[in-house]
Protein backbone atom coordinates (compact mmCIF):
# COMPACT_ATOMS: atom_id res chain seq x y z
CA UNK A 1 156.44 -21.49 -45.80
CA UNK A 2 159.63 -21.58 -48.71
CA UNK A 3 160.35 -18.69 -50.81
CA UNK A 4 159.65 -18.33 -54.51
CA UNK A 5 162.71 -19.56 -56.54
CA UNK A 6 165.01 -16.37 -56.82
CA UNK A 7 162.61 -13.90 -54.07
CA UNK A 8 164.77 -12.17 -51.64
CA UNK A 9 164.02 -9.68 -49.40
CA UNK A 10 166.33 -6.62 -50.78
CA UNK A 11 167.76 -4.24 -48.32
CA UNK A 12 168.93 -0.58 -49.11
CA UNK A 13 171.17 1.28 -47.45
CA UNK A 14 174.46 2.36 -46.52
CA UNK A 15 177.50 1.21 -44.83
CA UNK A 16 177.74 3.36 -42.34
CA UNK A 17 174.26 3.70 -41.51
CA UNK A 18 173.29 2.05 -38.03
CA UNK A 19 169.37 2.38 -38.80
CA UNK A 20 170.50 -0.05 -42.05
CA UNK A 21 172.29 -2.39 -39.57
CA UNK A 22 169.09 -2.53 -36.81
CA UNK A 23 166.90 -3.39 -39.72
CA UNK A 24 168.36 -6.06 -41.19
CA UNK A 25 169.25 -7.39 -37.31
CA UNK A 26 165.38 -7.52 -36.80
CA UNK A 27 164.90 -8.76 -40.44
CA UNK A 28 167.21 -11.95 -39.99
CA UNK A 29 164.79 -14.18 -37.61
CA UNK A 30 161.47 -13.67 -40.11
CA UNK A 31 163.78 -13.85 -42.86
CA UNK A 32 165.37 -17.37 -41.45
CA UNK A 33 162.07 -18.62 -40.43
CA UNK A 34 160.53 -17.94 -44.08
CA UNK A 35 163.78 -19.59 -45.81
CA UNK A 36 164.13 -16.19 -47.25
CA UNK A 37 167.41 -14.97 -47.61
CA UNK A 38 168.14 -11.25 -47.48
CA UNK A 39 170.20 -9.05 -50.26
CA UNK A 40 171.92 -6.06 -48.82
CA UNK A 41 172.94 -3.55 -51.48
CA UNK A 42 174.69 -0.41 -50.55
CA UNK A 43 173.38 2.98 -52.54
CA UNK A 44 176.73 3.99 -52.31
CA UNK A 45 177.76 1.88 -54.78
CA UNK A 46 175.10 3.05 -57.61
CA UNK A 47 174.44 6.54 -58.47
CA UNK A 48 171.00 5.87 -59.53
CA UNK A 49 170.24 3.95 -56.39
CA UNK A 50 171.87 6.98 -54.40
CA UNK A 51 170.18 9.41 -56.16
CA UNK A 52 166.93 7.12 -55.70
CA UNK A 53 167.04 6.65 -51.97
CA UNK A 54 169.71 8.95 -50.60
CA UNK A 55 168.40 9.99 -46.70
CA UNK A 56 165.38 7.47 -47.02
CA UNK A 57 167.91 4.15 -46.23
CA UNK A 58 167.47 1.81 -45.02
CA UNK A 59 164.46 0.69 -47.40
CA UNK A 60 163.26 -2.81 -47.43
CA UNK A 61 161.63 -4.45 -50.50
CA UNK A 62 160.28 -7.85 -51.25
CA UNK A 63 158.81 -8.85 -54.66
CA UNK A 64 159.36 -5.57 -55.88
CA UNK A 65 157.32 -4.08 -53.30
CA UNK A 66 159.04 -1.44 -50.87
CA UNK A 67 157.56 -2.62 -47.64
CA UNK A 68 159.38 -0.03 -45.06
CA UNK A 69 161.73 2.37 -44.68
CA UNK A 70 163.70 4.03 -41.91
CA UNK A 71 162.36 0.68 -39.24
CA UNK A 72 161.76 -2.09 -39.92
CA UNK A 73 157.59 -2.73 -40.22
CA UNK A 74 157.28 -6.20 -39.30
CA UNK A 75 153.34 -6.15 -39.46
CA UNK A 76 153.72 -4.90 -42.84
CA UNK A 77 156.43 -8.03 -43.91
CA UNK A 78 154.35 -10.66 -42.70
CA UNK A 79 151.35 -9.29 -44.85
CA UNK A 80 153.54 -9.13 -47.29
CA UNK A 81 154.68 -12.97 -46.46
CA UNK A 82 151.10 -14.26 -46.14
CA UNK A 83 150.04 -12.36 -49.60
CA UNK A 84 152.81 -14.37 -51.46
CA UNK A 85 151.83 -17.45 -49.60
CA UNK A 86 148.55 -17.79 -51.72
């Protein structure tokens, strides 16, 4: 399965937050194996995403669609994957 032209997964969080780095550490094999390719952005760096998201980080979106928070939910990104594949 390819991605859509442009479709990334999109990761929120922070820095210095280790729940942000063990999500997109679990994200990286389903993201590789999809040819997906994975857009951190750091809240830190945008009030309104700060203000959005704040203590919720990480928070993992794909298509618009916020898929998890706090873990990563892989049941919940490969039903995400499969619904994009039709």
């Amino acid at each position: 399965m390819t991605s859509k032209p442009g479709a990334a997964f999109i990761l929120y969080g922070r820095a210095w937050c280790h729940l942000c780095e063990d999500m997109r550490a679990e994200l990286e094999p389903i993201a590789a194996q999809h040819g997906i390719p994975i857009e951190w952005i750091d809240i830190d760096e945008d009030p309104l995403l700060e203000a959005r998201y704040d203590e919720r980080v990480p928070v993992l979106a794909l298509d618009g669609v916020e898929l998890c928070q706090y873990r990563l939910d892989a049941d919940a990104v490969h039903a995400a994957l499969l619904a994009r594949g039709r």
